[in-house]
N, C-alpha and C. Protein backbone atom coordinates (compact mmCIF):
# COMPACT_ATOMS: atom_id res chain seq x y z
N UNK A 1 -14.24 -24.58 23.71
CA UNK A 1 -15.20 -23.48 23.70
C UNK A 1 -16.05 -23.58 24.96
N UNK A 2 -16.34 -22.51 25.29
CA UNK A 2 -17.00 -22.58 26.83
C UNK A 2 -18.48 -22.64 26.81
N UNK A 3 -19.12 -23.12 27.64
CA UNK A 3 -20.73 -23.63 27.64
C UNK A 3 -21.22 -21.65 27.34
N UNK A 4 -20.60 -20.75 27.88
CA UNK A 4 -21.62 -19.66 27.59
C UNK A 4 -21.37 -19.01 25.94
N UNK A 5 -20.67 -19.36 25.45
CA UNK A 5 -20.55 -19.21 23.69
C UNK A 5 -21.01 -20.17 23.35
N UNK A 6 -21.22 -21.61 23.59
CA UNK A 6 -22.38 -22.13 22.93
C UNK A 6 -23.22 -22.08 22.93
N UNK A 7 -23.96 -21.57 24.04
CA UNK A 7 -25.32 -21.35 24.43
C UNK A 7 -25.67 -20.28 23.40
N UNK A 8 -25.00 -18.96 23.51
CA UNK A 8 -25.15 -17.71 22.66
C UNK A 8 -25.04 -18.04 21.15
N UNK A 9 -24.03 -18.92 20.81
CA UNK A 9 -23.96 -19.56 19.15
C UNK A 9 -25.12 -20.44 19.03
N UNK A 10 -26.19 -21.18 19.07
CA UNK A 10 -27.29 -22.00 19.27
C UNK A 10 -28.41 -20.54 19.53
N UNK A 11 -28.06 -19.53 20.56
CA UNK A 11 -29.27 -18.88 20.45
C UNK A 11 -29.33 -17.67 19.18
N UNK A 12 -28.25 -17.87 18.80
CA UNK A 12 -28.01 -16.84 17.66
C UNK A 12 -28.37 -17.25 16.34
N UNK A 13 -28.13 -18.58 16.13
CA UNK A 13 -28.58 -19.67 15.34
C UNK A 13 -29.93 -19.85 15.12
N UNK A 14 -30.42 -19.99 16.37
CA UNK A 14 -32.04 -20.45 16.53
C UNK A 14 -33.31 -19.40 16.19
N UNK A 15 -32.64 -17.70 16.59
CA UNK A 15 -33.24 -16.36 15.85
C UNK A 15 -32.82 -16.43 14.46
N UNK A 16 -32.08 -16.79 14.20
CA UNK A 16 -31.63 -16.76 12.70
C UNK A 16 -32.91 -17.35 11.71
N UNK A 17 -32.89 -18.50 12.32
CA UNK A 17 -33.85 -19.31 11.64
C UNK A 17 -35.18 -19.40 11.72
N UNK A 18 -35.80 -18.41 12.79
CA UNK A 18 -36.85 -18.21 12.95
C UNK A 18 -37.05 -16.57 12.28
N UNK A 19 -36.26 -15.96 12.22
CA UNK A 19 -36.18 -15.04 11.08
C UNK A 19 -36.32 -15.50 9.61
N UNK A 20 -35.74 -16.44 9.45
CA UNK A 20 -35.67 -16.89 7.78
C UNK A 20 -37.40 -17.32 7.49
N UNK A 21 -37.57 -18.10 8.40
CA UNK A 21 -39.01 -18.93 8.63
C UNK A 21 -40.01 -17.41 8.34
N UNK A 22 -39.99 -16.76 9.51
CA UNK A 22 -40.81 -15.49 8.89
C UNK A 22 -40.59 -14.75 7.87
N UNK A 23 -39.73 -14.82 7.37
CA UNK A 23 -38.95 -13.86 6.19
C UNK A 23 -39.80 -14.25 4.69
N UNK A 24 -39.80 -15.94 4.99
CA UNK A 24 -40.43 -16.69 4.47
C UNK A 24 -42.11 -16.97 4.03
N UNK A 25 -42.75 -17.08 5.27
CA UNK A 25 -43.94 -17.00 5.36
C UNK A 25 -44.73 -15.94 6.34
N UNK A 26 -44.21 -14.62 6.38
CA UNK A 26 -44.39 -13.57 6.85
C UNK A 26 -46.09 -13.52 6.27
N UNK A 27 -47.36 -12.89 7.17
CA UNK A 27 -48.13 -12.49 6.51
C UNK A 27 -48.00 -11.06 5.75
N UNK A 28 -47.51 -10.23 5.83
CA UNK A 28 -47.48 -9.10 5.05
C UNK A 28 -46.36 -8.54 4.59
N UNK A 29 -45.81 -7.48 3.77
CA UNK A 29 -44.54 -7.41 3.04
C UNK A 29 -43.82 -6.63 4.06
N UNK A 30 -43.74 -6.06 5.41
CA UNK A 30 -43.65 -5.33 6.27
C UNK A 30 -42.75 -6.15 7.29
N UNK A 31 -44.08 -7.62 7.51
CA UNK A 31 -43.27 -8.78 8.32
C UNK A 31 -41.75 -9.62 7.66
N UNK A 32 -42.03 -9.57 6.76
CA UNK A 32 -41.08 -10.27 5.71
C UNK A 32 -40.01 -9.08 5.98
N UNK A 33 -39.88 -7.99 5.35
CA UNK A 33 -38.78 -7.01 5.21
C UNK A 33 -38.29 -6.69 6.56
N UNK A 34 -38.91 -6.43 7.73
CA UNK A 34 -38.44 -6.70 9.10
C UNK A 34 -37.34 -7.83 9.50
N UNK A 35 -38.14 -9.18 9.13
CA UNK A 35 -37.34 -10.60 9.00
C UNK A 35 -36.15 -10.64 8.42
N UNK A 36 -36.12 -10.25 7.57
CA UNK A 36 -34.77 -10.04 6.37
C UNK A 36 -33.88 -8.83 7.48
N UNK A 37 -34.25 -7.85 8.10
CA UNK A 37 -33.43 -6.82 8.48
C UNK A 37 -33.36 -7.76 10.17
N UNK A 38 -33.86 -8.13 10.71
CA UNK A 38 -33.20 -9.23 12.21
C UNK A 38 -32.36 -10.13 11.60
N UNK A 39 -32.66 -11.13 10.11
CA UNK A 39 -31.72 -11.54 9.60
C UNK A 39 -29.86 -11.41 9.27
N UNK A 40 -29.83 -10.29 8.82
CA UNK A 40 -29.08 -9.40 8.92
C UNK A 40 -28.18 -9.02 10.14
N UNK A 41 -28.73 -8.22 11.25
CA UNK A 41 -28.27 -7.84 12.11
C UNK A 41 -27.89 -9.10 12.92
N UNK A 42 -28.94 -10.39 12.98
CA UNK A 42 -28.02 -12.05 13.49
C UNK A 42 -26.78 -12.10 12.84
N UNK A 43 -26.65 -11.98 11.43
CA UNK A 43 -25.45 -12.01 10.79
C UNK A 43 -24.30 -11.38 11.05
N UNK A 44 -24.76 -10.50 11.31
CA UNK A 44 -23.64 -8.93 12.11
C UNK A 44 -23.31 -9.62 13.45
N UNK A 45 -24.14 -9.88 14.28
CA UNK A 45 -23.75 -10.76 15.69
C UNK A 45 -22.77 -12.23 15.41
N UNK A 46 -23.08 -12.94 14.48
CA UNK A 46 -22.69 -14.08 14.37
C UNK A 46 -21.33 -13.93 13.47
N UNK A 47 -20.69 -12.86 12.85
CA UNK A 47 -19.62 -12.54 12.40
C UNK A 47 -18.78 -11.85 13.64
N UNK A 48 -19.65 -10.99 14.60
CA UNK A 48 -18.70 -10.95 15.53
C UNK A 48 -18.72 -11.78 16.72
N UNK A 49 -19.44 -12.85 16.81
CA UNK A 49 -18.47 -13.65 17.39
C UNK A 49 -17.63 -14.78 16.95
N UNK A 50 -17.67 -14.71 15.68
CA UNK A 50 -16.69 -15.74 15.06
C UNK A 50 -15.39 -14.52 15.45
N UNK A 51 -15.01 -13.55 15.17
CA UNK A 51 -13.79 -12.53 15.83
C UNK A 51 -14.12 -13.00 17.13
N UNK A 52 -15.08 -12.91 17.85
CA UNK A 52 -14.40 -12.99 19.45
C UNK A 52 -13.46 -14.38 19.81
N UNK A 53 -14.43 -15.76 19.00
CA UNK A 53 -13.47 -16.85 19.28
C UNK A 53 -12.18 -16.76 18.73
N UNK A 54 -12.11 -16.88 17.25
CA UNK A 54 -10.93 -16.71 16.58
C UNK A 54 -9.90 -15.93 16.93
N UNK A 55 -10.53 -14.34 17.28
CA UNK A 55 -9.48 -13.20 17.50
C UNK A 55 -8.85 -12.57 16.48
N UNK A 56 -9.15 -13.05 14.98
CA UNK A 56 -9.39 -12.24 13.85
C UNK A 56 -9.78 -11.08 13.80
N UNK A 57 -9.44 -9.88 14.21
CA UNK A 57 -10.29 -8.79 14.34
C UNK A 57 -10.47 -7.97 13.23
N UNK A 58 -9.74 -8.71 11.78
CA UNK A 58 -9.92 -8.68 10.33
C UNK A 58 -11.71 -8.27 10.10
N UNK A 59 -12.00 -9.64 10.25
CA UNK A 59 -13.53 -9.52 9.78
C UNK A 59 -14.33 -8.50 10.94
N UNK A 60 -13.86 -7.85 11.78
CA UNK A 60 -14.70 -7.05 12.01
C UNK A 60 -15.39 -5.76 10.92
N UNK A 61 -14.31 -5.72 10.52
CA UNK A 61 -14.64 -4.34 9.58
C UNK A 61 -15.71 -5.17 8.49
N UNK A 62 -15.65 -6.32 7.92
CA UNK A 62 -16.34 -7.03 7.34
C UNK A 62 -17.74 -7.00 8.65
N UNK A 63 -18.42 -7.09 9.35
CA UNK A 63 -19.42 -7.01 9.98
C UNK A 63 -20.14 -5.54 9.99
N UNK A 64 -18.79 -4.96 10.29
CA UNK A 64 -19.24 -3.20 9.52
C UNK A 64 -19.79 -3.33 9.00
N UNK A 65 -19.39 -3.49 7.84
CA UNK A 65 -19.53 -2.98 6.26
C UNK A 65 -21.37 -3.44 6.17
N UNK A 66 -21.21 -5.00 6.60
CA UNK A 66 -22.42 -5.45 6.27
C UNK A 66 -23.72 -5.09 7.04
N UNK A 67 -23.70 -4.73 8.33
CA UNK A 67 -24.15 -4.00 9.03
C UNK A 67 -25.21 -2.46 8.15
N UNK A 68 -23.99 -1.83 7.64
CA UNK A 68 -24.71 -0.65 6.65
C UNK A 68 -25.20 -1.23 5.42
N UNK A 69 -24.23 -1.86 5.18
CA UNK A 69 -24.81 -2.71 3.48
C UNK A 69 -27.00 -3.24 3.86
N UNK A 70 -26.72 -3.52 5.35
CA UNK A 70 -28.13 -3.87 5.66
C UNK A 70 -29.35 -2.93 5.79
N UNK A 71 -28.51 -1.94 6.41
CA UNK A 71 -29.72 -1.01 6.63
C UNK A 71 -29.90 -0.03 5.54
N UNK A 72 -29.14 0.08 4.60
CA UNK A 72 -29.93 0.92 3.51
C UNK A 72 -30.30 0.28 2.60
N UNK A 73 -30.19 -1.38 2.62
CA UNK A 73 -30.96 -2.00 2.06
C UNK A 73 -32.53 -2.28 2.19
N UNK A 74 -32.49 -2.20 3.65
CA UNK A 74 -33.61 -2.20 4.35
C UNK A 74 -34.34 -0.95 4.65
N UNK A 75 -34.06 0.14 4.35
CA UNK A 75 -34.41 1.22 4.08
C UNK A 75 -35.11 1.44 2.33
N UNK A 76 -34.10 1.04 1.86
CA UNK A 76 -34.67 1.11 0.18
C UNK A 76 -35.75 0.09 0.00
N UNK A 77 -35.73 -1.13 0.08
CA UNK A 77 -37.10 -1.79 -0.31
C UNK A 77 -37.73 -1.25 0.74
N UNK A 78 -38.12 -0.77 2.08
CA UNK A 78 -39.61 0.20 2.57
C UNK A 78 -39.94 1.10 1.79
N UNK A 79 -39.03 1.63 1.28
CA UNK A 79 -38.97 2.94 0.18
C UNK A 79 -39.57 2.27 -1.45
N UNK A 80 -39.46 1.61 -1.50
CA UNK A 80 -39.57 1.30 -2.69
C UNK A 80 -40.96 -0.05 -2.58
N UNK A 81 -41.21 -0.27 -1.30
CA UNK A 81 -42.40 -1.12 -1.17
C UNK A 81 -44.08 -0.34 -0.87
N UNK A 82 -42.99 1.13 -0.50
CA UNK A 82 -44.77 1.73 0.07
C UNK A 82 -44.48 3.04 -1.12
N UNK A 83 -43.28 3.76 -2.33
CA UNK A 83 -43.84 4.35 -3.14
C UNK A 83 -43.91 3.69 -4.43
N UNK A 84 -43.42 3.06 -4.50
CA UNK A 84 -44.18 1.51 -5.94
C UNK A 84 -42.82 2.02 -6.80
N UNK A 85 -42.30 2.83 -6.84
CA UNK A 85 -41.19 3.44 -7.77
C UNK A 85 -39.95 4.50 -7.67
N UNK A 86 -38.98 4.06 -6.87
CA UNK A 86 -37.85 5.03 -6.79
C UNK A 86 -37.54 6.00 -7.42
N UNK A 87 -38.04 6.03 -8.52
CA UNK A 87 -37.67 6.99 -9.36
C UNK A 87 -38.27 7.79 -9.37
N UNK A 88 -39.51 7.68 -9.33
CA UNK A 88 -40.57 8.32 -9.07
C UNK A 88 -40.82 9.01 -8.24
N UNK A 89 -40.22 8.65 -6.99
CA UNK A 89 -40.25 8.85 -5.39
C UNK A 89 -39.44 9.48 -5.23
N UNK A 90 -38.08 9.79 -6.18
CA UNK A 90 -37.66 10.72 -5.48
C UNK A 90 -37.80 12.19 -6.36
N UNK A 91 -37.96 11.69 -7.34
CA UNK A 91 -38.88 13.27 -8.30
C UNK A 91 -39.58 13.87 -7.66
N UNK A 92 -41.00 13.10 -6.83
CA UNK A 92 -41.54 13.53 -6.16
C UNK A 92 -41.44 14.59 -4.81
N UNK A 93 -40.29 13.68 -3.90
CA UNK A 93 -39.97 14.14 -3.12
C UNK A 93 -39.05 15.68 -3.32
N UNK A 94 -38.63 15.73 -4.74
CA UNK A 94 -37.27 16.91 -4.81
C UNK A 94 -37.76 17.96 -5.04
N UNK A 95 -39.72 17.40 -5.66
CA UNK A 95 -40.69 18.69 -6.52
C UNK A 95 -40.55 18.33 -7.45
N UNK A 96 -39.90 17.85 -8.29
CA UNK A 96 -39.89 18.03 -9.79
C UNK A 96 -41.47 17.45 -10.08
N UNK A 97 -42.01 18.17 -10.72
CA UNK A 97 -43.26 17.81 -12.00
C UNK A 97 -43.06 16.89 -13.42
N UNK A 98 -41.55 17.24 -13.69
CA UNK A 98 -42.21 16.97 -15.27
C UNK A 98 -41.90 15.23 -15.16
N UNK A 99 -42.79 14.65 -16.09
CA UNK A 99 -42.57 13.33 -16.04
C UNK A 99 -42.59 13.24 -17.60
């Protein structure tokens, strides 16, 4: 393996974990849910370069997938962290009144 994929695997590694660390002890639910979504997208990087070494280009579609699996995850808890209730939130949003 060549010194510039290790360097990039170690720096991919090293955001990883300083994501988890904030994800962790984030001061507010904003910092945390951010953390979790750089989390994520390291993951998406660090699956594709396990394809670039390997040459598996299998798990790319697996980096896809997880890629979206992330962001409307990360979309739904903002959604669901700043209106307290999905369900609610989207009644709201459609008009409906009756509760």
């Amino acid at each position: 393996m060549s010194t510039v994929l290790l360097i990039t695997t170690l720096a991919i590694f090293t955001t990883m974990t300083l994501a988890l660390i904030r994800a962790i002890m984030g001061p507010t639910v904003y910092d945390r849910i951010v953390a979790v979504n750089m989390f994520g997208t390291k993951t998406v990087l660090a699956v594709a370069l396990i394809v670039f070494i390997t040459g598996h280009s299998d798990l790319l579609d697996v980096a896809l997938v997880y890629a979206l699996i992330n962001f409307i995850s990360v979309i739904t808890i903002l959604k669901l962290s700043h209106k307290g209730n999905l369900a609610a939130a989207g009644k709201r949003e459609r008009g409906s009144s009756d509760d």
